[in-house]
Protein backbone atom coordinates (compact mmCIF):
# COMPACT_ATOMS: atom_id res chain seq x y z
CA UNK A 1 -5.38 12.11 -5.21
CA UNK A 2 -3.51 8.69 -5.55
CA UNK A 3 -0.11 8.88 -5.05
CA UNK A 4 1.52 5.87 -5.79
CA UNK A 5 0.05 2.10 -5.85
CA UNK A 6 2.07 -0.25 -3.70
CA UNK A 7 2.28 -4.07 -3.82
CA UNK A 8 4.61 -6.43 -2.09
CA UNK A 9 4.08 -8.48 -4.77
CA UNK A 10 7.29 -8.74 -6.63
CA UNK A 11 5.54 -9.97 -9.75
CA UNK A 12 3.49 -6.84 -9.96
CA UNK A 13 6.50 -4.39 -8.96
CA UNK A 14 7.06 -2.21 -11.90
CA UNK A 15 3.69 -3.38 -14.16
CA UNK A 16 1.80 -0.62 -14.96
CA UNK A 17 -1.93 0.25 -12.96
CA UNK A 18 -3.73 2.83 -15.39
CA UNK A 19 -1.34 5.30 -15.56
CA UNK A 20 0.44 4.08 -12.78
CA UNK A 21 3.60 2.02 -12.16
CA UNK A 22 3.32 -0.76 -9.14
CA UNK A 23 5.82 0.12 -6.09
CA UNK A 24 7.46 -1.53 -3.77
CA UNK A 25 6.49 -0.69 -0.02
CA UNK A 26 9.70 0.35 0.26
CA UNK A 27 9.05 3.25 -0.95
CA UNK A 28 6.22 4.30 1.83
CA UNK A 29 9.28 5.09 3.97
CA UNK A 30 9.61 7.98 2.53
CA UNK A 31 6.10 9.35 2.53
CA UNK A 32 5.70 9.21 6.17
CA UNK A 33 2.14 11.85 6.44
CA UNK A 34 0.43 9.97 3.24
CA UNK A 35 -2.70 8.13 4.17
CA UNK A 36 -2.68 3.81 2.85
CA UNK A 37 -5.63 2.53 0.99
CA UNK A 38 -5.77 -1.13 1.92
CA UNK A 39 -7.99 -2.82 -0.79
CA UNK A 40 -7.75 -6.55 -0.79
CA UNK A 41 -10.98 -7.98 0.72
CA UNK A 42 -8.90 -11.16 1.60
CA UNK A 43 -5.85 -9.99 3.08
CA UNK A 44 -7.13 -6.48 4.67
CA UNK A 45 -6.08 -7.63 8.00
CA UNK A 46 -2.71 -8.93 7.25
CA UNK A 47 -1.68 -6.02 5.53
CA UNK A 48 -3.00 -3.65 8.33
CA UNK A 49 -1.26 -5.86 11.14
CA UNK A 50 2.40 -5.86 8.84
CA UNK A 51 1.96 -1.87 7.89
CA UNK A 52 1.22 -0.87 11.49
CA UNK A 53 4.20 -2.82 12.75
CA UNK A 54 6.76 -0.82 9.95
CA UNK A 55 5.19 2.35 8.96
CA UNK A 56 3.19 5.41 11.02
CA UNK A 57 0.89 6.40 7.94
CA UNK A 58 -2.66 6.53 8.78
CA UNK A 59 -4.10 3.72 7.52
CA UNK A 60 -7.87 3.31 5.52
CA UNK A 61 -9.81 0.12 5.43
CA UNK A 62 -12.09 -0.40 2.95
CA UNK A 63 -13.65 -3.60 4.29
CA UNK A 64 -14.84 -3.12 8.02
C-alpha cells in the first residue's frame, strides 16, 4: 500500500501523482515505522545517503 509520495522537489510539492498529492519529506517525520521507496535511477544513492542521515525508516532500493 503506498502511503504518501514524497519529493524534495519544491516544484512538485502539492502536484498531484494519480490520485496522489506530492509531499514534502517533512512529513516522513512523522511516519517513523513506514518503509521509503527510493525510485530515481540517477539519484538512488544521494537520496539513500541524505534519508539515512535524518530519518530511521527502512529504506528500499530499487536499483542495486
Amino acid at each position: 500500500n503506498i502511503v504518501a509520495i514524497v519529493d524534495s522537489n519544491i516544484n512538485l510539492s502539492g502536484k498531484r501523482f494519480g490520485q496522489w498529492d506530492v509531499r514534502s519529506p517533512d512529513l516522513l517525520s512523522t511516519m517513523p515505522d513506514v518503509p521509503i521507496v527510493i525510485s530515481s535511477f540517477r539519484s538512488q544513492s544521494e537520496i539513500r545517503n541524505m534519508l539515512s542521515a535524518k530519518v530511521t525508516n527502512p529504506l528500499i532500493l530499487l536499483y542495486e
